[in-house]
Protein backbone atom coordinates (compact mmCIF):
# COMPACT_ATOMS: atom_id res chain seq x y z
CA UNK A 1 79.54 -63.60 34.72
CA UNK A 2 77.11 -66.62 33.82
CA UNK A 3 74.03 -67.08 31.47
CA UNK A 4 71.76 -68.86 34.33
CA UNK A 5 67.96 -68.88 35.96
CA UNK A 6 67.81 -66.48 38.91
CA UNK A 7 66.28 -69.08 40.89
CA UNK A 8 70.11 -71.43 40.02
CA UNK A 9 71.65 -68.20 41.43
CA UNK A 10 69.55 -68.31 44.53
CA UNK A 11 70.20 -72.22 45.25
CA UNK A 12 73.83 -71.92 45.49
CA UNK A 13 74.07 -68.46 47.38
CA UNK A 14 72.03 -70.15 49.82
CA UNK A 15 74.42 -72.75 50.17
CA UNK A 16 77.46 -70.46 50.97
CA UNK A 17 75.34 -68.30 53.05
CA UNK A 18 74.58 -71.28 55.53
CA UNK A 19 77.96 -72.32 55.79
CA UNK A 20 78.70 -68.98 57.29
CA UNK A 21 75.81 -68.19 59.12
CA UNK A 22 74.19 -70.91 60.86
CA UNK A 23 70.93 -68.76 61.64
CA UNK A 24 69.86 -69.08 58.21
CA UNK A 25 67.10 -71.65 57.84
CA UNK A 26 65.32 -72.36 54.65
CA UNK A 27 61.48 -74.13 54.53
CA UNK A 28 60.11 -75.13 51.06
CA UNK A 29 56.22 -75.84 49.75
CA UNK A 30 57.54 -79.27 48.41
CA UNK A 31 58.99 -77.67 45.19
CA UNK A 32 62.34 -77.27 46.57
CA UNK A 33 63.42 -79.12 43.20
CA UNK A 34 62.41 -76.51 41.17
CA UNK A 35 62.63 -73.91 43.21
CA UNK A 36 66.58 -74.75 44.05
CA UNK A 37 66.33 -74.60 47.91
CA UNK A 38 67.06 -78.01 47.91
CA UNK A 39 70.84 -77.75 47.21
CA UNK A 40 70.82 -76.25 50.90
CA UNK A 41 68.72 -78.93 52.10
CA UNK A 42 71.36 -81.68 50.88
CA UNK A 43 73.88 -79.64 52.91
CA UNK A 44 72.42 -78.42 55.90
CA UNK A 45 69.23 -80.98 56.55
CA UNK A 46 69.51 -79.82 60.09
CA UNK A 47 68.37 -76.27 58.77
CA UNK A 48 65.76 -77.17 56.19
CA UNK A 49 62.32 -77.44 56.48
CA UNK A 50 60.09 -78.91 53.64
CA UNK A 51 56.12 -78.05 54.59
CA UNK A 52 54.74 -79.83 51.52
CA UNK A 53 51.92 -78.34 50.06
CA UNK A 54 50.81 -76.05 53.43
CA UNK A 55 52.49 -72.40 52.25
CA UNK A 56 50.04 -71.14 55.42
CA UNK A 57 52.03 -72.99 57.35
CA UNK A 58 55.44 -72.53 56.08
CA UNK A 59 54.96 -69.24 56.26
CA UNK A 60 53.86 -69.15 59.94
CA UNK A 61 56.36 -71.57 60.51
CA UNK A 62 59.04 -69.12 59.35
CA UNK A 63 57.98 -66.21 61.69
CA UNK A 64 58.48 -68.17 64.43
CA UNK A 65 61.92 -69.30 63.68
CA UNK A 66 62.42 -65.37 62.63
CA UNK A 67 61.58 -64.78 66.75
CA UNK A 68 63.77 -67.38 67.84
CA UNK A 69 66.44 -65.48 65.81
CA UNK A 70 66.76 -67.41 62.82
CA UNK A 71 67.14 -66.16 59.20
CA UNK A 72 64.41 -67.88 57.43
CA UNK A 73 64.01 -67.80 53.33
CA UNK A 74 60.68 -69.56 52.73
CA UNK A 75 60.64 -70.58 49.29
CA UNK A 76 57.87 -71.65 46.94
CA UNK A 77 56.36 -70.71 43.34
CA UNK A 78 55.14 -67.21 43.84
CA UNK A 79 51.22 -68.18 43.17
CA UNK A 80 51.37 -70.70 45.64
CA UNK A 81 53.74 -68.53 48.27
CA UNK A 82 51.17 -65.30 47.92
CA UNK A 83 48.56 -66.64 46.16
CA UNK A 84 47.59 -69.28 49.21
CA UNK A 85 48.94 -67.23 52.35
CA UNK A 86 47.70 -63.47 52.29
CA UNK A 87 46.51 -63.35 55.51
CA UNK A 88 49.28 -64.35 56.99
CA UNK A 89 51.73 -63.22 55.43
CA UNK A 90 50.03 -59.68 55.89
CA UNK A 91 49.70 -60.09 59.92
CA UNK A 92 52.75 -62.57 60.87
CA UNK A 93 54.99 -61.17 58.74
CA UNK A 94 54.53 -57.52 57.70
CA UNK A 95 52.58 -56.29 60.40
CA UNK A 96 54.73 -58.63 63.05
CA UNK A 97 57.75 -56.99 61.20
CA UNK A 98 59.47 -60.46 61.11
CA UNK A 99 62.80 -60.98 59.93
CA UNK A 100 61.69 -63.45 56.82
CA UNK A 101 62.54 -63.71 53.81
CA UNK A 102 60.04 -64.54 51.02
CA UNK A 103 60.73 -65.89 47.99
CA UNK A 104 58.73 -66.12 44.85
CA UNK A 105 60.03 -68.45 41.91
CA UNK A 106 58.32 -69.15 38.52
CA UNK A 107 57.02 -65.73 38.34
CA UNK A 108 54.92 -64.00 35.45
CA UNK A 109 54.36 -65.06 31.63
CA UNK A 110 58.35 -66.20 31.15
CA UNK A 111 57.12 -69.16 33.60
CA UNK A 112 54.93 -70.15 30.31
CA UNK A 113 54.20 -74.05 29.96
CA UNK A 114 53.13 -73.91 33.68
CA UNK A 115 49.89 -72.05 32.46
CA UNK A 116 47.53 -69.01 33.58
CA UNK A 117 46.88 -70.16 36.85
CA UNK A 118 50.68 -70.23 37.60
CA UNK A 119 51.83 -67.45 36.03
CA UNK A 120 52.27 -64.66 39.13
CA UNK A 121 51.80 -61.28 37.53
CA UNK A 122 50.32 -59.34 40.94
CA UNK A 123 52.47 -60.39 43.38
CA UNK A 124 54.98 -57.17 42.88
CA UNK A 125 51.30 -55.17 43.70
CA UNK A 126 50.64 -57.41 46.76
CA UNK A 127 53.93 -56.75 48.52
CA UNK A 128 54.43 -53.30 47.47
CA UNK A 129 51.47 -52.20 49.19
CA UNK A 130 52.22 -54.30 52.23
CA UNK A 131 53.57 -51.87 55.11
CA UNK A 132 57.28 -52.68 55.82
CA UNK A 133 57.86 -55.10 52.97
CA UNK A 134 60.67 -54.26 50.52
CA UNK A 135 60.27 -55.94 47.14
CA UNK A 136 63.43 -56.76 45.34
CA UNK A 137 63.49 -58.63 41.79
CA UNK A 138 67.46 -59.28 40.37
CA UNK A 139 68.12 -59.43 36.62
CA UNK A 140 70.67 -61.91 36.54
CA UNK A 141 73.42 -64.14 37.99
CA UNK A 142 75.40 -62.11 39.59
CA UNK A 143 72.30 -59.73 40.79
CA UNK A 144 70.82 -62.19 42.37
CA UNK A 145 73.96 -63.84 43.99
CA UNK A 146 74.95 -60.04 45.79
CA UNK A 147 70.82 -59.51 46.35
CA UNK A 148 70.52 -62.97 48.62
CA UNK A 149 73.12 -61.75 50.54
CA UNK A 150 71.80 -58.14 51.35
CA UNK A 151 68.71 -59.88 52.02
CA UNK A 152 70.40 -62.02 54.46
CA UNK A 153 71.44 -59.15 56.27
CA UNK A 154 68.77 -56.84 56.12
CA UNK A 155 67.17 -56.97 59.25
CA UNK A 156 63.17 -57.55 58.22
CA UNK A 157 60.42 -58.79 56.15
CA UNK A 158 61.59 -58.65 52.26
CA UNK A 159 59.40 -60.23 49.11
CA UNK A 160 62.43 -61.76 46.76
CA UNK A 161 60.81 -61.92 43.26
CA UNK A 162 62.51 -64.72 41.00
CA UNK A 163 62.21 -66.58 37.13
CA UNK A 164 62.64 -69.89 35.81
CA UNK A 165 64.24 -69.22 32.77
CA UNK A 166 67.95 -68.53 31.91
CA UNK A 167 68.86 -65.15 31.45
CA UNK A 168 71.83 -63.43 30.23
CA UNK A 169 74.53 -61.83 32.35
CA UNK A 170 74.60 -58.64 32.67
CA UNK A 171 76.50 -57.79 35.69
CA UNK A 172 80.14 -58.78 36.35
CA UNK A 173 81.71 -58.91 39.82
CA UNK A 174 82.57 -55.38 40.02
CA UNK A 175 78.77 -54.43 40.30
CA UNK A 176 77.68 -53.80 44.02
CA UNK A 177 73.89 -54.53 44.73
CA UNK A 178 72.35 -51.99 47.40
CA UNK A 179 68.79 -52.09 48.68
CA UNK A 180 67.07 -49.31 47.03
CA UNK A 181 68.82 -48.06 44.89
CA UNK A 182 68.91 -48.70 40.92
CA UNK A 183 71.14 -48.70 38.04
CA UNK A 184 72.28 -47.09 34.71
CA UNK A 185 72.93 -49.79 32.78
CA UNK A 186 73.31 -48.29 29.41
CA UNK A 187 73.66 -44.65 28.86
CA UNK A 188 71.86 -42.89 25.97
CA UNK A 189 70.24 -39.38 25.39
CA UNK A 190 66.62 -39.97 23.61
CA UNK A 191 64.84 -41.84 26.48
CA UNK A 192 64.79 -43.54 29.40
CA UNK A 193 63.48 -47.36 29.85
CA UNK A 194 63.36 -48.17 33.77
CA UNK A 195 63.10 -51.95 33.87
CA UNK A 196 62.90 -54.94 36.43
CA UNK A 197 64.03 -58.33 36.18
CA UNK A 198 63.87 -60.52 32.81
CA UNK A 199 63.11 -57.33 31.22
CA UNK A 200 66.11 -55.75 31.49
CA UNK A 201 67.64 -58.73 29.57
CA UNK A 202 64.33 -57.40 26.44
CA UNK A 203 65.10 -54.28 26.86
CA UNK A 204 68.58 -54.97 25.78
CA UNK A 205 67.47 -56.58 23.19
CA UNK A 206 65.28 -54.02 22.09
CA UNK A 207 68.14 -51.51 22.34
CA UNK A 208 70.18 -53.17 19.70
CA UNK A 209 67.62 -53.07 17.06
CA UNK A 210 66.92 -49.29 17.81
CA UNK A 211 70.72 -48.19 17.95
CA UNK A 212 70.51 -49.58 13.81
CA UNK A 213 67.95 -46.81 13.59
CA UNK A 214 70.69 -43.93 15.51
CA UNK A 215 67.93 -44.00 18.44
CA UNK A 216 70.04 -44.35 21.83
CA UNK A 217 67.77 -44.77 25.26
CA UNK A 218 69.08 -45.40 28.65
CA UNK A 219 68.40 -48.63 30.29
CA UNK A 220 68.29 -48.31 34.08
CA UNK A 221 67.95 -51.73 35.72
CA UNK A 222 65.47 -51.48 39.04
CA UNK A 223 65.88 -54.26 41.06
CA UNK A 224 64.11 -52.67 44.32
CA UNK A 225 60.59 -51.55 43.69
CA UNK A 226 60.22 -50.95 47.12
CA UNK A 227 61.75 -48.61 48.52
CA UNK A 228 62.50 -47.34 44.74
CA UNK A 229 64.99 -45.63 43.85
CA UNK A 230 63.53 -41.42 43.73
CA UNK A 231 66.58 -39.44 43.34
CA UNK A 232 67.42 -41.42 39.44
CA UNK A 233 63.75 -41.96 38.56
CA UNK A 234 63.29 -38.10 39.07
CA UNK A 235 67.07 -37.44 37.76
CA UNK A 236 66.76 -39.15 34.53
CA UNK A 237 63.29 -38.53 34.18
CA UNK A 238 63.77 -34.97 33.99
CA UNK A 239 66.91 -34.85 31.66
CA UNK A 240 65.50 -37.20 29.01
CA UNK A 241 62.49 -36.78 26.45
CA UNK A 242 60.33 -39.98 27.26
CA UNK A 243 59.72 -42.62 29.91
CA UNK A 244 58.99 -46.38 29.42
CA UNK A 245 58.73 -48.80 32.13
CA UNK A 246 59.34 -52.80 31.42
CA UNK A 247 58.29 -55.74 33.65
CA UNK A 248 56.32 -59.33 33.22
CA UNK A 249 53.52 -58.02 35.82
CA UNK A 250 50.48 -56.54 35.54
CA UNK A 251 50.41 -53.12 34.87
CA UNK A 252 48.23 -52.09 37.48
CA UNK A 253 50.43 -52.21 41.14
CA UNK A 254 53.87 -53.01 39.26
CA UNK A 255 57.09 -51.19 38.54
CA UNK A 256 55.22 -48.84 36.13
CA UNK A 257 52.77 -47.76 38.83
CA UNK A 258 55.86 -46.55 41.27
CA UNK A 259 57.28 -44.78 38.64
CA UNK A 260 54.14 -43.49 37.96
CA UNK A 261 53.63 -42.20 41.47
CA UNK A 262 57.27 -40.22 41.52
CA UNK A 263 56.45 -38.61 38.47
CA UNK A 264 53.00 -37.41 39.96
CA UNK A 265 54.87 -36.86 42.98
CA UNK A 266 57.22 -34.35 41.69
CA UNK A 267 55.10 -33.42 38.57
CA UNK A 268 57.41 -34.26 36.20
CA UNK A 269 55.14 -34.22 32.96
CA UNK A 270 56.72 -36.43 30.09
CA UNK A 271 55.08 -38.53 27.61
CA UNK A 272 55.11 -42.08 29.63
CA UNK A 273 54.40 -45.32 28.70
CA UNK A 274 54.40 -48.90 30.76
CA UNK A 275 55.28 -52.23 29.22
CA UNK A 276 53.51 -54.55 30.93
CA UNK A 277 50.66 -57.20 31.02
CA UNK A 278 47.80 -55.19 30.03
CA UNK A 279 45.05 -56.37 33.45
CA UNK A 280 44.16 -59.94 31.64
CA UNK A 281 45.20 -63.86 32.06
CA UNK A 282 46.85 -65.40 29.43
CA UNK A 283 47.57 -69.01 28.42
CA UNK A 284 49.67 -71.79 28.22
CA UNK A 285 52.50 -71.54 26.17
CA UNK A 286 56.10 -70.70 25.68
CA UNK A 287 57.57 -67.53 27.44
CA UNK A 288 58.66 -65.94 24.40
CA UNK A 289 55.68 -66.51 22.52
CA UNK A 290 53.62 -65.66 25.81
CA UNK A 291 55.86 -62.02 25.69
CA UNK A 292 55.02 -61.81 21.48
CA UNK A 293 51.85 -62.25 21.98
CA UNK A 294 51.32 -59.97 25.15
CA UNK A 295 53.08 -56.91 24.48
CA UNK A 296 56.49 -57.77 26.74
CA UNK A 297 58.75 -58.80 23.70
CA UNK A 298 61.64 -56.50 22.77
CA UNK A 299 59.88 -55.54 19.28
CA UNK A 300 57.08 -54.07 21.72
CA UNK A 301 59.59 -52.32 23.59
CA UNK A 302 61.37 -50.90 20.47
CA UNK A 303 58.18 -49.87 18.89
CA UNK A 304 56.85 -48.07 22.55
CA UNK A 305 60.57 -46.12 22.50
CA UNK A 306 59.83 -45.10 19.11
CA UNK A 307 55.90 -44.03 19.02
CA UNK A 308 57.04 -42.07 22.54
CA UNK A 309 59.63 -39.94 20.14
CA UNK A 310 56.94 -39.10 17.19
């Protein structure tokens, strides 16, 4: 287990996964530094591709090494890797069904000092409604290390959501990542929080202060939002009180919208409430001050468990 940035996770698996597999190529938007592809570029310069500032390209660029048989991760910051390349990542990739993976660093308000203009909070909505894209976002070390490598071997196109900051391990070695499915990772009785990514680490948090108050949820950690996991989300949707969902997104397109649609799916009718941004920008400024100030923190989260059980 190890306290560490998704994205620090990411470099390194990378590394490991090109010494066993030389089909896996990487390309970078020039912010491999940041971004941590360029630990495999120091090993494998053969296999790495740095576009500079032309994500259009990079991602075009990647579906052709994907028909040559290559495994290509094109890596960037999520607002330039989606933000600058709908078009084709839509046609070359999704509708081509090309084997490439995308991946999306620095995402939502935790990226903070990078400002509004950085800060990715739709990019979960783009992919998800993006015909034969899955959308997976890890929640820590460990997560992210066994996620890279499914990804690796899943055979076609896949949106990889990652953060910049550290976040606490909450995994150990024993836990097995699978595509689609998600995970109890604390069992209560009162109500359920599904949660993706960094919020799994605030919903923690948020569970502490409200087992001081005898209030005991379930945490269920949803790395895929696409395909999501049905069979828990209607299980434990149906054999607790409430619902809350928890991600640094938008709340329109996000992990509370495909919870949303099982429920309405199987008309399960519980009271249900989404932690997320609430359809605005916000500012520059540190992530945890950015998640105060917008609803995300874990004293929102505590608060939304406990106006849900009034």
């Amino acid at each position: 287990m190890k306290d560490a940035a998704t994205r620090d996770s990411y470099g390194e698996t990378l590394v490991e996964l090109g010494a066993a597999d030389p089909r896996i190529v990487v390309l970078d938007a020039g912010v491999s530094d940041s971004t941590r592809s360029k630990k495999f570029g120091d090993k494998f310069p053969d296999r790495f591709f740095n576009m500079g500032i032309a994500e259009a390209d990079m991602v075009c660029t990647a579906a052709g090494l994907a028909t040559t048989g290559k495994i290509p991760f094109a890596t960037s910051f999520a607002c330039f890797l989606l933000g600058r390349t709908m078009d084709q990542v839509l046609v070359s990739i999704a509708y081509s069904n090309t084997n490439v993976k995308l991946v999306g660093t620095h995402t939502g308000l935790a990226v903070g000092e990078d400002g509004p203009s950085a800060q990715m909070i739709v990019d979960i909505a783009y992919t998800r409604a993006m015909p034969n894209m899955i959308v997976v976002q890890p929640a820590d070390w460990e997560e992210t290390r066994q996620a890279t490598r499914a990804l690796a071997e899943y055979e076609g196109p896949a949106y990889f959501r990652l953060g910049r900051p550290k976040v606490k391990a909450i995994f150990d070695s024993s836990y097995k990542f699978e595509i689609g499915k998600g995970r109890v990772v604390k069992k209560g009785s009162d109500l359920v929080i599904f949660a993706t990514g960094i919020m799994v680490q605030e919903s923690l948090k948020a569970m502490e202060m409200l087992e001081k108050e005898n209030i005991r949820v379930t945490l269920v950690n949803i790395s895929t939002l696409k395909p999501i996991d049905r069979e828990l989300i209607i299980e434990l949707s149906t054999s607790h009180g409430a619902i809350i969902t928890a991600e640094d997104h938008n709340y329109i397109g996000g992990l509370g919208d495909a919870v949303g649609e099982v429920l309405l799916d199987t008309q399960i009718s519980k009271p249900f409430k989404r932690i997320a941004v609430r359809d605005h920008f916000a500012e520059t400024g540190k992530g945890p001050e950015l998640f105060e100030k917008y609803g995300l923190s874990a004293n929102h989260i505590a608060q939304a468990v406990k106006d849900s059980l009034r």
